[in-house]
PDB file of N, CA and C in Angstrom:
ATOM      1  N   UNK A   1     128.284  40.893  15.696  1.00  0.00           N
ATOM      2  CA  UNK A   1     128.131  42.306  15.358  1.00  0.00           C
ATOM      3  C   UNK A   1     129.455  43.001  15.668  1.00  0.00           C
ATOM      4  N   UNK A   2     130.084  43.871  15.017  1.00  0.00           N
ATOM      5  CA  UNK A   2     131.038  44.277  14.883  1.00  0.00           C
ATOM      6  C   UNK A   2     130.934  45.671  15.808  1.00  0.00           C
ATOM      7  N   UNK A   3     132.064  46.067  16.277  1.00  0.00           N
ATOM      8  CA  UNK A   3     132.161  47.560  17.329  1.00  0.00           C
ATOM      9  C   UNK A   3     131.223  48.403  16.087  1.00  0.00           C
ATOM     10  N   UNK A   4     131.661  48.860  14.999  1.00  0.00           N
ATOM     11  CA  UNK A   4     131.570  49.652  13.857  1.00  0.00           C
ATOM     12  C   UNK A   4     129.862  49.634  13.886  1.00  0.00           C
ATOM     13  N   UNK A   5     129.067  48.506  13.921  1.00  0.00           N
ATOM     14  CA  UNK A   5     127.947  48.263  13.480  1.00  0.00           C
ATOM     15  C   UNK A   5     127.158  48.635  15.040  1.00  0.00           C
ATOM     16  N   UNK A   6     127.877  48.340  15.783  1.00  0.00           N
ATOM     17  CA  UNK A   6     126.861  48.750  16.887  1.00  0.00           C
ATOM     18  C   UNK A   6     127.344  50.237  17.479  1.00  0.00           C
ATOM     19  N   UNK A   7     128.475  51.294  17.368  1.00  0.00           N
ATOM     20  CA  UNK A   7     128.602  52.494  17.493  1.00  0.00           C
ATOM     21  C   UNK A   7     127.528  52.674  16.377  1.00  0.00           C
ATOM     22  N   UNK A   8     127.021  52.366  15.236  1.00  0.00           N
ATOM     23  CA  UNK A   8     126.449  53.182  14.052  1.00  0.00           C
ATOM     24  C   UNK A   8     124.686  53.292  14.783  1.00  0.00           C
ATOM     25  N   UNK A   9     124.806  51.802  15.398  1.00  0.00           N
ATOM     26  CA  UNK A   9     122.852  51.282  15.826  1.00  0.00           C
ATOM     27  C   UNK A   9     123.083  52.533  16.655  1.00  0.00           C
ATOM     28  N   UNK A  10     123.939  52.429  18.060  1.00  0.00           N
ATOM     29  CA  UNK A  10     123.830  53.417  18.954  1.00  0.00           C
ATOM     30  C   UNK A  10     123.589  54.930  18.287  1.00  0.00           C
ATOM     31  N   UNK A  11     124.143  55.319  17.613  1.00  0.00           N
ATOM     32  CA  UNK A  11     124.010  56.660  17.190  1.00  0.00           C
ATOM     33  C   UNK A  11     122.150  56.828  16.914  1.00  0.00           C
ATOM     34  N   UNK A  12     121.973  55.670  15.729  1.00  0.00           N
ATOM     35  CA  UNK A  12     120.788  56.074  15.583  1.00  0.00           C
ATOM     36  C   UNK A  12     120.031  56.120  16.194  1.00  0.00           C
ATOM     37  N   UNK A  13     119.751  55.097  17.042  1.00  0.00           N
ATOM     38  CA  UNK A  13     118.776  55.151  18.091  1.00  0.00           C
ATOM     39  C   UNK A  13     118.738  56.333  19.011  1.00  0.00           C
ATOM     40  N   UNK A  14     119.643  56.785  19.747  1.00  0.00           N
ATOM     41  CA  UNK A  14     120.661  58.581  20.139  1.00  0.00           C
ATOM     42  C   UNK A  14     119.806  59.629  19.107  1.00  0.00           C
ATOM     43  N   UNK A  15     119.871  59.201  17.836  1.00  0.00           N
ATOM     44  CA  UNK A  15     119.465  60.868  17.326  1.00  0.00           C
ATOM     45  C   UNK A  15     118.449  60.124  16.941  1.00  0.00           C
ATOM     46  N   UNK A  16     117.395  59.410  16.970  1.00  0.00           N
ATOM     47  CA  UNK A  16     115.983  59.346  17.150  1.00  0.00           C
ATOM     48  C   UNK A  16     115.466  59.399  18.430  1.00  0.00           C
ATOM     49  N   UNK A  17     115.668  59.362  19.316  1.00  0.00           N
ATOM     50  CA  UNK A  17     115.834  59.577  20.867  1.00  0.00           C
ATOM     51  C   UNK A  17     115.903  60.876  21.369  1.00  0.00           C
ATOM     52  N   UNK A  18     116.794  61.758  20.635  1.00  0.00           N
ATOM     53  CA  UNK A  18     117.111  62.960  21.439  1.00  0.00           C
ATOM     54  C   UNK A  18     116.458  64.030  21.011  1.00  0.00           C
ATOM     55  N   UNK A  19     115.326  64.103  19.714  1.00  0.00           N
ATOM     56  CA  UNK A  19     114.462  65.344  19.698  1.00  0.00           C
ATOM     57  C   UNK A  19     112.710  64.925  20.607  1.00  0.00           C
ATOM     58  N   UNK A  20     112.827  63.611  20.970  1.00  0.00           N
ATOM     59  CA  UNK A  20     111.550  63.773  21.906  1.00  0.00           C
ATOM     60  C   UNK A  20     112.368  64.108  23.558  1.00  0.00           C
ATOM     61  N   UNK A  21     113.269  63.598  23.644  1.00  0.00           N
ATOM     62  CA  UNK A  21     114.156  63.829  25.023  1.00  0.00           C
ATOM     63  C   UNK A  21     114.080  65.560  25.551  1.00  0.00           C
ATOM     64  N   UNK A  22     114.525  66.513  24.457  1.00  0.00           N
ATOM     65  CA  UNK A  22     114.080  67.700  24.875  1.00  0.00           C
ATOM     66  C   UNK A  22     113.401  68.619  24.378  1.00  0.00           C
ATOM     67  N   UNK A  23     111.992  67.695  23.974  1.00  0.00           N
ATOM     68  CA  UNK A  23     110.931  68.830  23.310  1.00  0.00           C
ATOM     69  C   UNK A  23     110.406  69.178  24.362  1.00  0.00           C
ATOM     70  N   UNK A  24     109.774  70.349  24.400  1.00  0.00           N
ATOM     71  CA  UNK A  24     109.260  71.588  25.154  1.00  0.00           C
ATOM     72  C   UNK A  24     107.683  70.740  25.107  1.00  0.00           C
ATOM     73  N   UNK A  25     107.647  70.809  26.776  1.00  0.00           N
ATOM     74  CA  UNK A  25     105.995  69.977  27.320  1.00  0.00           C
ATOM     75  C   UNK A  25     105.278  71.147  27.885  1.00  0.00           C
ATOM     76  N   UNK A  26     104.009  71.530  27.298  1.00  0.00           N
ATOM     77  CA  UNK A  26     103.431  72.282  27.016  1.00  0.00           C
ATOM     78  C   UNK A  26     102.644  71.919  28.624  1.00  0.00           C
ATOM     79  N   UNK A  27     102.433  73.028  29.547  1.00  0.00           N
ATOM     80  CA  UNK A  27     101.827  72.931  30.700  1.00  0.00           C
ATOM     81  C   UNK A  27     100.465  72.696  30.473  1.00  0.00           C
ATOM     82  N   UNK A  28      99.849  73.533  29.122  1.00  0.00           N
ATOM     83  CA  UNK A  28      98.096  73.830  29.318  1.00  0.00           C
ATOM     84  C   UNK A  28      97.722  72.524  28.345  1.00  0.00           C
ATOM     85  N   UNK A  29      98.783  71.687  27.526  1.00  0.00           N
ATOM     86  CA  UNK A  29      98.623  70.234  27.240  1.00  0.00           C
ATOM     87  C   UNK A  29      98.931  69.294  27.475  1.00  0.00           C
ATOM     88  N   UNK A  30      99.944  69.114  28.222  1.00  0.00           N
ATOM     89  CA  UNK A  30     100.322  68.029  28.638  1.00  0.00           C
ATOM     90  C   UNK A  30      99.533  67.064  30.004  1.00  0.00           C
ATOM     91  N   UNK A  31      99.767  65.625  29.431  1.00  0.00           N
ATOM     92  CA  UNK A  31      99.121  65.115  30.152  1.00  0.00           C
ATOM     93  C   UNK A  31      99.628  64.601  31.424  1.00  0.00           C
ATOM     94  N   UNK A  32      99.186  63.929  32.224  1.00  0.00           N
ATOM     95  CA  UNK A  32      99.971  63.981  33.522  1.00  0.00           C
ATOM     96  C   UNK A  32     101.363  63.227  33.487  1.00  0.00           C
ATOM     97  N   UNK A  33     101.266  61.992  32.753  1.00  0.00           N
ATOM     98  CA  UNK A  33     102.428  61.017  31.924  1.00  0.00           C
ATOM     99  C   UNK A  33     103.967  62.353  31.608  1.00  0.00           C
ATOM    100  N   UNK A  34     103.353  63.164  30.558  1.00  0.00           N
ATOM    101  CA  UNK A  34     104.250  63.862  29.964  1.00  0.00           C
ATOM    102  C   UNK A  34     104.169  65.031  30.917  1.00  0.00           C
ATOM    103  N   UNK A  35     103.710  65.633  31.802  1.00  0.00           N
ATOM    104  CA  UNK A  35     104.310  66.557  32.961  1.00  0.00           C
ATOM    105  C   UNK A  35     105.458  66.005  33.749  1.00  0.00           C
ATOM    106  N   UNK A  36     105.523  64.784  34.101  1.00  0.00           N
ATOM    107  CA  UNK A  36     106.337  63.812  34.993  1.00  0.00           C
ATOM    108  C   UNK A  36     107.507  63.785  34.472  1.00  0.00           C
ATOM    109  N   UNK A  37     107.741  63.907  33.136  1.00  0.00           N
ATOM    110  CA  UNK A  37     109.286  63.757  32.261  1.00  0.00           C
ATOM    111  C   UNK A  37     109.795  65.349  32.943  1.00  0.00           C
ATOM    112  N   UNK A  38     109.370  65.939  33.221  1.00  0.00           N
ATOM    113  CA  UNK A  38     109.763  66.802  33.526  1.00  0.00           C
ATOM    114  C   UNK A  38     110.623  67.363  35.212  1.00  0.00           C
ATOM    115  N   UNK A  39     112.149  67.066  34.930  1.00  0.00           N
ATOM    116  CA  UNK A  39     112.500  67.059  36.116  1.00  0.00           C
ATOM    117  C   UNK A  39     112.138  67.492  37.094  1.00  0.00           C
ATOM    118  N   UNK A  40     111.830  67.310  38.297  1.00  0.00           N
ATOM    119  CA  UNK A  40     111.397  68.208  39.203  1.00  0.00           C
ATOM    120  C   UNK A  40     109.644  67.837  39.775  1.00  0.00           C
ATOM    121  N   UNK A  41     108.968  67.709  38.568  1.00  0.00           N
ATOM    122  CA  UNK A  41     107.340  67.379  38.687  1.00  0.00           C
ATOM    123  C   UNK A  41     107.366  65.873  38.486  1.00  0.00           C
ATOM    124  N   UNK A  42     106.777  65.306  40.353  1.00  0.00           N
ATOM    125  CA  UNK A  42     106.382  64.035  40.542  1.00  0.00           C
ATOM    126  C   UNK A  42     104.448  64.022  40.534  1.00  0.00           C
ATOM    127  N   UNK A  43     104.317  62.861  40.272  1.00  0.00           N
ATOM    128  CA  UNK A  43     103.015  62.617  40.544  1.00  0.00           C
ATOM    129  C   UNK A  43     101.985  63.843  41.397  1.00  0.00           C
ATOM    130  N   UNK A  44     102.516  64.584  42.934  1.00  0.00           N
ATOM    131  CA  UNK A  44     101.487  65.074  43.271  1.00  0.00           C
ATOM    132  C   UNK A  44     101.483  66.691  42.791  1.00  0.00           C
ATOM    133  N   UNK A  45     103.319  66.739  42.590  1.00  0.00           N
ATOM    134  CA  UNK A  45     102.948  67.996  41.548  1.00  0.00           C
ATOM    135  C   UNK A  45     102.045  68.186  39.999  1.00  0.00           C
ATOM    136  N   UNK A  46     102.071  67.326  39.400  1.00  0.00           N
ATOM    137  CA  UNK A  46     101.866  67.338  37.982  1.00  0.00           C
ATOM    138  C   UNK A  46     100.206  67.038  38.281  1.00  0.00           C
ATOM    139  N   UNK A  47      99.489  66.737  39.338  1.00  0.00           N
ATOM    140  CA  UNK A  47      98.196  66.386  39.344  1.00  0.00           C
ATOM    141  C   UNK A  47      97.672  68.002  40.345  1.00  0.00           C
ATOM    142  N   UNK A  48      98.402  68.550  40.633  1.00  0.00           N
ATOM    143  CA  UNK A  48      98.095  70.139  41.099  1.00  0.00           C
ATOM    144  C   UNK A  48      98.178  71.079  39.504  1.00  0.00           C
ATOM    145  N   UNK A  49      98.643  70.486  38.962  1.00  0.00           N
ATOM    146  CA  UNK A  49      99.181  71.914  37.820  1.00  0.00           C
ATOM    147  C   UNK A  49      97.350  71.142  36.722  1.00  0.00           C
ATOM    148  N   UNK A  50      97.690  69.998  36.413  1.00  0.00           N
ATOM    149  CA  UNK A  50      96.437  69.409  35.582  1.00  0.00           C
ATOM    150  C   UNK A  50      94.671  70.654  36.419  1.00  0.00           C
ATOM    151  N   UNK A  51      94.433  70.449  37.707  1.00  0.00           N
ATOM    152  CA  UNK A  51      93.732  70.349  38.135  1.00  0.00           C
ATOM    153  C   UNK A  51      93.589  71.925  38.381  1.00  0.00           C
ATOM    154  N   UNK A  52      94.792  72.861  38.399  1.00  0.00           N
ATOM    155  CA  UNK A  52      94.462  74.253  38.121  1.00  0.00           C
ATOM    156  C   UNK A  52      94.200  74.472  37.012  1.00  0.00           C
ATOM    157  N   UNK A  53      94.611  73.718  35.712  1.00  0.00           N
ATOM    158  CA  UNK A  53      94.586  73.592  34.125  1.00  0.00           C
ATOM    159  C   UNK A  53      93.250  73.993  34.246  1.00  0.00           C
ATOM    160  N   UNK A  54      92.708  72.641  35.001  1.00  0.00           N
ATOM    161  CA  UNK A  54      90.651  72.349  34.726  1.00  0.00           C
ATOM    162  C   UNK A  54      90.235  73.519  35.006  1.00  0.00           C
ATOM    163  N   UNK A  55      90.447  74.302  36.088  1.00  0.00           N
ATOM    164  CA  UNK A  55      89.633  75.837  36.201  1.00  0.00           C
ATOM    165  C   UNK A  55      89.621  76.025  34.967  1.00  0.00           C
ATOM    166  N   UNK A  56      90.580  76.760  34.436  1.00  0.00           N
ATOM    167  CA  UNK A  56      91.353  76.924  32.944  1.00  0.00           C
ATOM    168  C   UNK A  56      92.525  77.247  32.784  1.00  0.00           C
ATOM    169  N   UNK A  57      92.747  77.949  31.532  1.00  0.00           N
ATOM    170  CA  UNK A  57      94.382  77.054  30.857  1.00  0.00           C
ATOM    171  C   UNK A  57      95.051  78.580  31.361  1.00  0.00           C
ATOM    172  N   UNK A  58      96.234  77.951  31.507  1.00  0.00           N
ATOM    173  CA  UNK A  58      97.025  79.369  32.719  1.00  0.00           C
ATOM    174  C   UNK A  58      98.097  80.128  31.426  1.00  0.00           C
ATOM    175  N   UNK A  59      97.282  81.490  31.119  1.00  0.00           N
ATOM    176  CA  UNK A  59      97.880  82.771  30.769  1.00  0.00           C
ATOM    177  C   UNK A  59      99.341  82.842  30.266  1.00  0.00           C
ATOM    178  N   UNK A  60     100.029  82.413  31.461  1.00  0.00           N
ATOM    179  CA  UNK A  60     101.363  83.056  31.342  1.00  0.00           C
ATOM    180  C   UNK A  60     102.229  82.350  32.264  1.00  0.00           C
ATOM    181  N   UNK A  61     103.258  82.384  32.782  1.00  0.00           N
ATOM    182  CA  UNK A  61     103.974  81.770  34.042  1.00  0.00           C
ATOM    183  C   UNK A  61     103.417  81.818  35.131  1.00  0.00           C
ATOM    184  N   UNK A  62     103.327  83.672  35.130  1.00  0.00           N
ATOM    185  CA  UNK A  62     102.743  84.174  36.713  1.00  0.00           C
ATOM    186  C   UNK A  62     100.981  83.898  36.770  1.00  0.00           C
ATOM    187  N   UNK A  63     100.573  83.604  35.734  1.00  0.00           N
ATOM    188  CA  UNK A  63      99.603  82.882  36.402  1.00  0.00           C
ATOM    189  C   UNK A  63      99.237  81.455  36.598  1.00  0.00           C
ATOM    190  N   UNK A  64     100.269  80.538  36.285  1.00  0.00           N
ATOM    191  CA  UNK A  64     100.774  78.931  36.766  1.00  0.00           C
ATOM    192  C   UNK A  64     101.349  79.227  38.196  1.00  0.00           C
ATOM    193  N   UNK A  65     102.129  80.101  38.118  1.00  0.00           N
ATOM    194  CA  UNK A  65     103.175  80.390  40.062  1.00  0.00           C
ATOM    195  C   UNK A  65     101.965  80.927  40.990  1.00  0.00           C
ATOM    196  N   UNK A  66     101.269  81.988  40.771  1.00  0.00           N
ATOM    197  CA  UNK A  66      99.969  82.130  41.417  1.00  0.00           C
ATOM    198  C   UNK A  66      98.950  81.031  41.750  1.00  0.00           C
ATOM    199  N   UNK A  67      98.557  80.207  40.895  1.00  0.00           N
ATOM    200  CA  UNK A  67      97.508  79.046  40.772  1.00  0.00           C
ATOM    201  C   UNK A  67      98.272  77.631  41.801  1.00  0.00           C
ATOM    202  N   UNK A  68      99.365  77.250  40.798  1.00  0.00           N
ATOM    203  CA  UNK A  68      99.805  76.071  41.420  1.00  0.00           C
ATOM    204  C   UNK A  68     100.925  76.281  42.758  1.00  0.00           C
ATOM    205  N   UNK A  69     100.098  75.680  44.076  1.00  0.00           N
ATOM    206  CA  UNK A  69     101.082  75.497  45.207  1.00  0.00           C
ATOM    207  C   UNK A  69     102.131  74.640  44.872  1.00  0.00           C
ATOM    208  N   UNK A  70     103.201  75.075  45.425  1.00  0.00           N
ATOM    209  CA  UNK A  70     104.475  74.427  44.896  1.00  0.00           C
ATOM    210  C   UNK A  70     105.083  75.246  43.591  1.00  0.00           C
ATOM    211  N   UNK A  71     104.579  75.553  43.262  1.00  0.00           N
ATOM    212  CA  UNK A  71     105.332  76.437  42.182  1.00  0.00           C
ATOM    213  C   UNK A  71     105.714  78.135  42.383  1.00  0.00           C
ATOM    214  N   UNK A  72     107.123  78.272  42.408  1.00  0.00           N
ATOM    215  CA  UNK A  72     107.662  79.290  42.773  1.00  0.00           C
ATOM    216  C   UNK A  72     108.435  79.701  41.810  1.00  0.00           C
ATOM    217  N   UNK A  73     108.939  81.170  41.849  1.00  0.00           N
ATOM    218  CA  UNK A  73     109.534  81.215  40.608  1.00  0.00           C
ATOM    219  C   UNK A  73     110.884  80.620  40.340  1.00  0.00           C
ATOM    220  N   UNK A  74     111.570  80.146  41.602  1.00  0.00           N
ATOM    221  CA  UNK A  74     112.765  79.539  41.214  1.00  0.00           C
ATOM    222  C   UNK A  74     112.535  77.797  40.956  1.00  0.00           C
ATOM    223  N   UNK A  75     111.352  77.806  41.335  1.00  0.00           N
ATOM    224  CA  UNK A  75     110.517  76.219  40.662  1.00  0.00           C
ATOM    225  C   UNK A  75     110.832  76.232  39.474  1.00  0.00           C
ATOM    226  N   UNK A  76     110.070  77.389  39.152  1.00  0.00           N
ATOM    227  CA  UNK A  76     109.454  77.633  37.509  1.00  0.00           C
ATOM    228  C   UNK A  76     110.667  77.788  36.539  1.00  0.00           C
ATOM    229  N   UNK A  77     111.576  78.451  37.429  1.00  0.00           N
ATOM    230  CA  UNK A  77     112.811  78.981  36.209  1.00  0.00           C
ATOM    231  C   UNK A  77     113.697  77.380  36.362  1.00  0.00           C
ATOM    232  N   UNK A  78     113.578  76.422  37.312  1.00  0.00           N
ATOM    233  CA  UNK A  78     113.838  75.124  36.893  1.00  0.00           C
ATOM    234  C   UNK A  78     112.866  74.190  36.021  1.00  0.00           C
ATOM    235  N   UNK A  79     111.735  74.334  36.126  1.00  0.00           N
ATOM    236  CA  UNK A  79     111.037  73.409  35.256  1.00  0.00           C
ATOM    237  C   UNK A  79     111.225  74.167  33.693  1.00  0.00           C
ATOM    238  N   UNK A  80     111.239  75.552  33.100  1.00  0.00           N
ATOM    239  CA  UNK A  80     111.653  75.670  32.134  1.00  0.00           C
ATOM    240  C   UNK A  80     112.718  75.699  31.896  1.00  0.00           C
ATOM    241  N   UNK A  81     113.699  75.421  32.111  1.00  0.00           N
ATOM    242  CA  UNK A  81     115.288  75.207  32.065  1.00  0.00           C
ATOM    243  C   UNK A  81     114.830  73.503  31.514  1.00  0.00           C
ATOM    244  N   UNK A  82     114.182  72.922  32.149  1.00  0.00           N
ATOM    245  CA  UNK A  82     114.384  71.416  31.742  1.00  0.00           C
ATOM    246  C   UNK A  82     112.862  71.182  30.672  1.00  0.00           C
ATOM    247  N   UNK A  83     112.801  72.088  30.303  1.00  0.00           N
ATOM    248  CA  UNK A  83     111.694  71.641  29.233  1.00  0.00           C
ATOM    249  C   UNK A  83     109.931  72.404  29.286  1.00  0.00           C
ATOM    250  N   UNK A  84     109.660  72.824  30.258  1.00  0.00           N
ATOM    251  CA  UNK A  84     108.175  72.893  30.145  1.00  0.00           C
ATOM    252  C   UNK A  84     108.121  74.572  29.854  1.00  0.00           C
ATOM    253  N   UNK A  85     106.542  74.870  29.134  1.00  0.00           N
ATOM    254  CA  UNK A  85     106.150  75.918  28.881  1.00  0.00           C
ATOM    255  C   UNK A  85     105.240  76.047  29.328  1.00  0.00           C
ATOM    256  N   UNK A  86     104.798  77.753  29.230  1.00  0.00           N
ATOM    257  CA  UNK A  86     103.279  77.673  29.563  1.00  0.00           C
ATOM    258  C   UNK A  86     103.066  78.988  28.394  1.00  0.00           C
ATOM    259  N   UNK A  87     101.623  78.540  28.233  1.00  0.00           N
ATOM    260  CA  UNK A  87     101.358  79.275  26.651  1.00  0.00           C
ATOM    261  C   UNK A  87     102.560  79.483  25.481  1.00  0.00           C
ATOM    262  N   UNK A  88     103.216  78.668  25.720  1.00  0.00           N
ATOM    263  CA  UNK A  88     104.029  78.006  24.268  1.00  0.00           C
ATOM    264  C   UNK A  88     105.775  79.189  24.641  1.00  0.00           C
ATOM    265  N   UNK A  89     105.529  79.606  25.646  1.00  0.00           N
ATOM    266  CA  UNK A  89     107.018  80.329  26.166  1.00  0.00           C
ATOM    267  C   UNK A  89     107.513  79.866  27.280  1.00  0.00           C
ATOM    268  N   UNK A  90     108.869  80.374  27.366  1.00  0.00           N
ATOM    269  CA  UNK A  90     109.853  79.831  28.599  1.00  0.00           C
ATOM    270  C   UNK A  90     109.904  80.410  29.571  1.00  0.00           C
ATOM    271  N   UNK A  91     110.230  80.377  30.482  1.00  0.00           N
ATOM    272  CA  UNK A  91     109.879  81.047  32.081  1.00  0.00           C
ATOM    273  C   UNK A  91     110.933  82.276  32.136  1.00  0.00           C
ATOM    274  N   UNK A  92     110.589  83.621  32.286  1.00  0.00           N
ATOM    275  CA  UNK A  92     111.200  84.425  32.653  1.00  0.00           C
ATOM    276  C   UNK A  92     111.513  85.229  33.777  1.00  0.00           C
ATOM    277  N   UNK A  93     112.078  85.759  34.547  1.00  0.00           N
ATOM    278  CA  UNK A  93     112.035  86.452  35.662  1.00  0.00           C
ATOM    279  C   UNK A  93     111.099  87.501  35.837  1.00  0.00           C
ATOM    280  N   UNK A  94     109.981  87.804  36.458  1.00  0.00           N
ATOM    281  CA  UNK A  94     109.618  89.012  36.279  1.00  0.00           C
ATOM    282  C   UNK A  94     110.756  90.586  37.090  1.00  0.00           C
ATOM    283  N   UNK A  95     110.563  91.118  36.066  1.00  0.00           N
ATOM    284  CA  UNK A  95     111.748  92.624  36.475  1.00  0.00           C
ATOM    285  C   UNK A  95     111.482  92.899  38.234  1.00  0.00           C
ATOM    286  N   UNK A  96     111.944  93.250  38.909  1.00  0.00           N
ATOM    287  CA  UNK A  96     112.497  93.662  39.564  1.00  0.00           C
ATOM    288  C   UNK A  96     111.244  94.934  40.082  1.00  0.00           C
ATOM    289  N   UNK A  97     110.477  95.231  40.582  1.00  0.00           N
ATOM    290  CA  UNK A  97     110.172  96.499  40.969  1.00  0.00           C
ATOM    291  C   UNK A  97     110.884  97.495  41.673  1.00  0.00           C
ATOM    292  N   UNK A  98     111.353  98.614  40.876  1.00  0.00           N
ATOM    293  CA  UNK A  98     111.569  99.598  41.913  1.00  0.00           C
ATOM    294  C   UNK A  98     111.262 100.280  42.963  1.00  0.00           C
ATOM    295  N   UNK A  99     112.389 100.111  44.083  1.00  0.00           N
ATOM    296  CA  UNK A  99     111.860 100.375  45.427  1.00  0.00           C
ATOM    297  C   UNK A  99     111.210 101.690  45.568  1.00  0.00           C
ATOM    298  N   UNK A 100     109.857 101.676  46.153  1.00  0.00           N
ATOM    299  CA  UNK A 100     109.209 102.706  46.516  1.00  0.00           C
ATOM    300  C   UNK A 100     109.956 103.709  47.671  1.00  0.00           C
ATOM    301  N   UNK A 101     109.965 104.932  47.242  1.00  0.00           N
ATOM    302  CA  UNK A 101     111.274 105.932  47.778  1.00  0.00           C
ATOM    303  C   UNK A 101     110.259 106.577  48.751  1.00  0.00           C
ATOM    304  N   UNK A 102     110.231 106.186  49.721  1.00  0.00           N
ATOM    305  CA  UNK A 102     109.195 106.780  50.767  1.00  0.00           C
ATOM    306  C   UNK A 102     109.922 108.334  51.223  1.00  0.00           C
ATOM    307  N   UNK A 103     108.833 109.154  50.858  1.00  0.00           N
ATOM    308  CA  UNK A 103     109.516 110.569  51.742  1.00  0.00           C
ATOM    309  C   UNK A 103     109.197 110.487  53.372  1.00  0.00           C
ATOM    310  N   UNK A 104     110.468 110.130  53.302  1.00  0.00           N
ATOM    311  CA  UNK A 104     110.768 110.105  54.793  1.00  0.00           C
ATOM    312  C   UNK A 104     111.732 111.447  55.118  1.00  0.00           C
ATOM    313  N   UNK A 105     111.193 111.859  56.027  1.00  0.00           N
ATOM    314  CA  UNK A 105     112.273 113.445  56.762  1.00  0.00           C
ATOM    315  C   UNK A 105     112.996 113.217  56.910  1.00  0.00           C
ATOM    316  N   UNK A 106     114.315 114.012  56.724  1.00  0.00           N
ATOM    317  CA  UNK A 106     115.262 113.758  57.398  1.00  0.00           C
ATOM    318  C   UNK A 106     115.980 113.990  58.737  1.00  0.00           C
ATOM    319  N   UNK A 107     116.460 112.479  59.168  1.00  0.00           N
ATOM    320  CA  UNK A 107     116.515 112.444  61.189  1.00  0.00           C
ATOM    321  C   UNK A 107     117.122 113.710  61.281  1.00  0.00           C
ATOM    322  N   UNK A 108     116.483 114.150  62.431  1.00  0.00           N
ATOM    323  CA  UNK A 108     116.717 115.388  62.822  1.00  0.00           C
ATOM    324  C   UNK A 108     118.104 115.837  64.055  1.00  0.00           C
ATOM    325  N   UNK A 109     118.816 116.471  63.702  1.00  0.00           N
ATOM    326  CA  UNK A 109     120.078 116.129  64.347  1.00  0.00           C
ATOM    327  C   UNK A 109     119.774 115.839  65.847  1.00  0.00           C
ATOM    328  N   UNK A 110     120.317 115.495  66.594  1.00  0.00           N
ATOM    329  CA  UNK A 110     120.462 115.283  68.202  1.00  0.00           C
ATOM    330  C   UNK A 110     120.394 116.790  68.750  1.00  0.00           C
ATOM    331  N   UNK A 111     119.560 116.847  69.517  1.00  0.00           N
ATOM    332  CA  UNK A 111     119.329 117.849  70.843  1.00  0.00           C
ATOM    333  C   UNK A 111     120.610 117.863  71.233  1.00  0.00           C
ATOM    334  N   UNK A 112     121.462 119.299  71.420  1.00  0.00           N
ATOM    335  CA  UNK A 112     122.209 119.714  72.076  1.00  0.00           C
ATOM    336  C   UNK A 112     121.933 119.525  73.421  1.00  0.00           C
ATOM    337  N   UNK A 113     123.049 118.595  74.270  1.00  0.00           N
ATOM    338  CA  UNK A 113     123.383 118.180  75.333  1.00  0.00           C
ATOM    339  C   UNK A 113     122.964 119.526  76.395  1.00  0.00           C
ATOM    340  N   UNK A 114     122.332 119.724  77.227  1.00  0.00           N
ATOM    341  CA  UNK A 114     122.149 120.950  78.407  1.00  0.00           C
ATOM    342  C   UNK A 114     123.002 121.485  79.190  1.00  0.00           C
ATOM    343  N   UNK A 115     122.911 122.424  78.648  1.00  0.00           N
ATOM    344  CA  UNK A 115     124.482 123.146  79.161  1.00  0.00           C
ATOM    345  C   UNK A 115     124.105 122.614  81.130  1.00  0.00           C
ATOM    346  N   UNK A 116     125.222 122.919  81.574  1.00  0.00           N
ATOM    347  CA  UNK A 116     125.332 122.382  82.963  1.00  0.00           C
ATOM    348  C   UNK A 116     124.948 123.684  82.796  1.00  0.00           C
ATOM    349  N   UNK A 117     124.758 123.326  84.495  1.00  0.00           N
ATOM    350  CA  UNK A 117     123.693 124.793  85.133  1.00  0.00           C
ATOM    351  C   UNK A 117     124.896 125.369  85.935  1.00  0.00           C
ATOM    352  N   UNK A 118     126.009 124.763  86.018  1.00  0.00           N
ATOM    353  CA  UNK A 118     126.771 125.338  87.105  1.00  0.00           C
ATOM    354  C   UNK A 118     127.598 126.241  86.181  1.00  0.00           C
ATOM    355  N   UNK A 119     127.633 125.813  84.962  1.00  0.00           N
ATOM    356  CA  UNK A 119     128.523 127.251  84.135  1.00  0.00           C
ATOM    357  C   UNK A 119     127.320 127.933  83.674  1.00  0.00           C
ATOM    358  N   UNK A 120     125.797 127.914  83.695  1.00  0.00           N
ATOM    359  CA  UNK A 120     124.955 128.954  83.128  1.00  0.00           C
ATOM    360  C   UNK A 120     125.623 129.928  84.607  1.00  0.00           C
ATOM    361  N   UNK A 121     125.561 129.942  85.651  1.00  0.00           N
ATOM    362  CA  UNK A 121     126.019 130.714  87.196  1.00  0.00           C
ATOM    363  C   UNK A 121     127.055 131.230  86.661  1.00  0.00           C
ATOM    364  N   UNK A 122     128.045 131.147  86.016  1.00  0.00           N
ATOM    365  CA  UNK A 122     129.614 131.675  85.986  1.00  0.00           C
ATOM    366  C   UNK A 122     128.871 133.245  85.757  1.00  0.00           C
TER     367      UNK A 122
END
């Protein structure tokens, strides 16, 4: 077999290879096999996410990060970075809440020091 003939096999096999390599694994279908391709989710993760599935099929991100222990959002924003969804979208940050502006008074200056008593006498 010639270099020519086996750079050509390699290719093909490469681009028949590389649209299952990073198709998007669906959390509320995937089976425990195809959770595992998923960097990050070993065996006892991918059998926590199945088994919150069984309650039923999880909403949105924040309700996969709520349900499944071990899953946090900087979990989550790695497992969709490497492939997985939940309800057919990619993991987003939720915004930021703005800090609640408590009316708080404002500190009240310092008590003037007491005059000495020996110049109240002058």
């Amino acid at each position: 077999m010639s270099i020519r003939h086996f750079i050509a096999a390699a290719f093909t096999v490469l681009s028949l290879a590389a649209p299952t390599a990073w198709a998007a694994v669906e959390a509320n279908q995937a089976s425990q096999a195809e959770l595992e391709t998923v960097k990050g989710i070993g065996p006892g993760l991918s059998g926590k996410i199945i088994a919150a599935r069984q309650q039923s099929s999880f909403k949105d991100w924040s309700d996969l990060v709520d349900r499944v222990g071990g899953v946090g959002p900087g979990n989550a924003a790695r497992f969709s970075q490497a492939g997985l969804t939940v309800a057919g979208a990619a993991y987003s940050a939720p915004a930021a809440a703005p800090a609640e502006r408590a009316a708080k008074p404002a500190p009240e200056p310092q008590a003037k020091a007491k005059a000495d008593p020996k110049a109240a006498q002058r």
